[in-house]
C-alpha atoms as a PDB file:
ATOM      1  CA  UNK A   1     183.577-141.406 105.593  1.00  0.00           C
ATOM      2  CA  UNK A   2     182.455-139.079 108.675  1.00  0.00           C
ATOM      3  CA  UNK A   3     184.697-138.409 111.726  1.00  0.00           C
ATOM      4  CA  UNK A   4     182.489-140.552 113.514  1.00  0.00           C
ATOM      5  CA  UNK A   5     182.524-143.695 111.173  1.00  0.00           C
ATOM      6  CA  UNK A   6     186.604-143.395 111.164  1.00  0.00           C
ATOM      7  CA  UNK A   7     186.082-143.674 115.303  1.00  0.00           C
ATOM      8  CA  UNK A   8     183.944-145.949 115.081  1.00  0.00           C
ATOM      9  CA  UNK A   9     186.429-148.178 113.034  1.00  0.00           C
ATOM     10  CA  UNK A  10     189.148-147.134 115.164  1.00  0.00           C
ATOM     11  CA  UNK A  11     187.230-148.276 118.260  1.00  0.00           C
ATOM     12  CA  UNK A  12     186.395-152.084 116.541  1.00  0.00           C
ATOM     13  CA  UNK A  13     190.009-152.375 115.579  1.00  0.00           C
ATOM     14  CA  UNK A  14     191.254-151.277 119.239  1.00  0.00           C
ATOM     15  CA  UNK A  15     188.979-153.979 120.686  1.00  0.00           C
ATOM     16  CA  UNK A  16     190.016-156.187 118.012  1.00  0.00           C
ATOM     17  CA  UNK A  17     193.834-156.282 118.643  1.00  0.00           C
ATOM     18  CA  UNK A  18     193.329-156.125 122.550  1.00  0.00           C
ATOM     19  CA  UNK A  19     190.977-159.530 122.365  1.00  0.00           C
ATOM     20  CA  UNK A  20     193.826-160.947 120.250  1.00  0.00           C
ATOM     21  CA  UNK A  21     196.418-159.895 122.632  1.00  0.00           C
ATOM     22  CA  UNK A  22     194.672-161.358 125.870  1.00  0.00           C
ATOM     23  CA  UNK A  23     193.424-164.520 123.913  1.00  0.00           C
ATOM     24  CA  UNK A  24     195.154-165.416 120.515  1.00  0.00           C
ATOM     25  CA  UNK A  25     198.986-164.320 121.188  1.00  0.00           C
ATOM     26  CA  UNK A  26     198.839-165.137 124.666  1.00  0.00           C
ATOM     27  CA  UNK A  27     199.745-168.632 125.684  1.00  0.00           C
ATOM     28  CA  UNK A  28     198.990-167.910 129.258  1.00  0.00           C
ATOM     29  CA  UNK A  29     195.310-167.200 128.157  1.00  0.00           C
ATOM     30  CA  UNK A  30     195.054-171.145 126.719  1.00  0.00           C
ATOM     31  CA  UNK A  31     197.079-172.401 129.845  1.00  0.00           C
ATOM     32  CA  UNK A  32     194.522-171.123 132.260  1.00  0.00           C
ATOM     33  CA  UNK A  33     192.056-172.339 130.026  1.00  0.00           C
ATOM     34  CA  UNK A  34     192.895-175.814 130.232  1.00  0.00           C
ATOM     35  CA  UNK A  35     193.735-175.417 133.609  1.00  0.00           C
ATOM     36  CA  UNK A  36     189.797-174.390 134.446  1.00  0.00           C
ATOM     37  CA  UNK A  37     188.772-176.888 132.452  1.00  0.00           C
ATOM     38  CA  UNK A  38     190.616-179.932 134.328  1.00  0.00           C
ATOM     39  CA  UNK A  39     189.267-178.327 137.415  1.00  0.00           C
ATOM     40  CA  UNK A  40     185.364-178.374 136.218  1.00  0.00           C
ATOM     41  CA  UNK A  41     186.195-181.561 134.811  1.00  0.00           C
ATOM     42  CA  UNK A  42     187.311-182.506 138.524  1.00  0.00           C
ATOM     43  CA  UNK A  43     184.454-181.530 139.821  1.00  0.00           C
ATOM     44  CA  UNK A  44     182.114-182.958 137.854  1.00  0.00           C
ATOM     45  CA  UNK A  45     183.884-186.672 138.442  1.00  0.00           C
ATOM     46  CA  UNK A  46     183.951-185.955 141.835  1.00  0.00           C
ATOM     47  CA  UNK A  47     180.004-184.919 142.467  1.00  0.00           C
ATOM     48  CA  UNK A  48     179.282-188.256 139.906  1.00  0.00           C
ATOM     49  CA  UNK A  49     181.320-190.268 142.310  1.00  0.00           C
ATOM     50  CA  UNK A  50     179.600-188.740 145.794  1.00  0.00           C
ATOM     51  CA  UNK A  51     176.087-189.282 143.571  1.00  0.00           C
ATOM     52  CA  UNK A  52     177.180-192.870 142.961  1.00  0.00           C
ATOM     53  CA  UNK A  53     177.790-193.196 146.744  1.00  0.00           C
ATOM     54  CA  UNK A  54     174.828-191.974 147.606  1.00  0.00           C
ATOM     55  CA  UNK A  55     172.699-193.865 145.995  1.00  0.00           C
ATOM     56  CA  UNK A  56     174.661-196.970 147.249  1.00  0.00           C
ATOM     57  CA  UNK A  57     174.567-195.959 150.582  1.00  0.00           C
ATOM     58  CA  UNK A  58     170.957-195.158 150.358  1.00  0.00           C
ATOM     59  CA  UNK A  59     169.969-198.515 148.431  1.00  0.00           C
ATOM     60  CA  UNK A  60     171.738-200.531 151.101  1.00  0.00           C
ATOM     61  CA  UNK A  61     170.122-198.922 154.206  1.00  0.00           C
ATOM     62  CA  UNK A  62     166.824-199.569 152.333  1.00  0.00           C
ATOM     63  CA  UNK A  63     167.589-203.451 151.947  1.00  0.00           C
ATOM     64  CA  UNK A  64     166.337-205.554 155.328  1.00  0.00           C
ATOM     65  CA  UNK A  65     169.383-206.913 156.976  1.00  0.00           C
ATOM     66  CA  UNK A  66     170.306-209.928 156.950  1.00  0.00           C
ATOM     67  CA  UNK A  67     169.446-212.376 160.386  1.00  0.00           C
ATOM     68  CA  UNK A  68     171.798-214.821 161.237  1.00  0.00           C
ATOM     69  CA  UNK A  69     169.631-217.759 162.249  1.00  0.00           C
ATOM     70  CA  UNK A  70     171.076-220.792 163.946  1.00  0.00           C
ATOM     71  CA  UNK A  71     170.180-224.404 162.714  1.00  0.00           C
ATOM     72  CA  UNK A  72     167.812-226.123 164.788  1.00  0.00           C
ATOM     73  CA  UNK A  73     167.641-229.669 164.896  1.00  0.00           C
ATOM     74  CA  UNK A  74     164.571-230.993 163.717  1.00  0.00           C
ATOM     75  CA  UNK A  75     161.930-232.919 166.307  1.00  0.00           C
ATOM     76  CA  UNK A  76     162.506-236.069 163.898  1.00  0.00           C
ATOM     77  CA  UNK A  77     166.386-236.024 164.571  1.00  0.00           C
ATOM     78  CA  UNK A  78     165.815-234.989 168.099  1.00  0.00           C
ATOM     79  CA  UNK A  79     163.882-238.590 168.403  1.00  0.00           C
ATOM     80  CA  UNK A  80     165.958-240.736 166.831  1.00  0.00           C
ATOM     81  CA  UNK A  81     168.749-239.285 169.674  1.00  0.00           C
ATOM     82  CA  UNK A  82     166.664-240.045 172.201  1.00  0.00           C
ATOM     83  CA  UNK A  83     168.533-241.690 175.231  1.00  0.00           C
ATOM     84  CA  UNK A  84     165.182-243.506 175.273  1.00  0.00           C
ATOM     85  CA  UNK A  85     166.380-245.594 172.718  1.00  0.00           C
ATOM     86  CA  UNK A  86     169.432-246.366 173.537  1.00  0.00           C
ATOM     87  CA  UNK A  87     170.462-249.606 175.211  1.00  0.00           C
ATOM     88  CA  UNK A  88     170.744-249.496 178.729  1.00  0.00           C
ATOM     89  CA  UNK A  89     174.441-250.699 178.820  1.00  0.00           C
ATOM     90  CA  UNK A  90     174.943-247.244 177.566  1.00  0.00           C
ATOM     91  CA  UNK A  91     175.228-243.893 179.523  1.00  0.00           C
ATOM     92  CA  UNK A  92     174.097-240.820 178.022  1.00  0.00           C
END
């Protein structure tokens, strides 16, 4: 084995035990982890919910509003309350 391939090995294991030192034996690294993935998870409820409201909001500005109509009274009952027919003992 060459000077160079014993460097070369040296170099892989360096990089090796440094990876395991920031990831594998270092509960911090899994802490944080978690931590960034509650927050993406966050985020990703919280753009599904503003998505949701959009569409609702959207949807109900779309719809024609409602018109409150008041009942009229038909000609036919209007007739039959006719002070016309009344008696004329009666006042209307």
């Amino acid at each position: 084995m060459s000077d160079h391939d014993r460097g070369q090995d040296m170099y892989d294991y360096d990089d090796d035990e440094r990876f395991y030192e920031e990831t594998v034996y270092n509960e911090e690294y899994y802490v944080e982890r978690e931590r960034e993935l509650i927050r993406q998870s966050n985020l990703d409820l919280e753009l599904e919910e503003l998505e949701e409201k959009h569409i609702r909001d959207t949807t109900e500005k779309s719809l024609p509003q409602p018109v409150l109509i008041k009942p009229v009274e038909s000609e036919s009952d209007a007739e039959n309350e006719s002070p016309l027919d009344k008696s004329a003992g009666e006042i209307p």
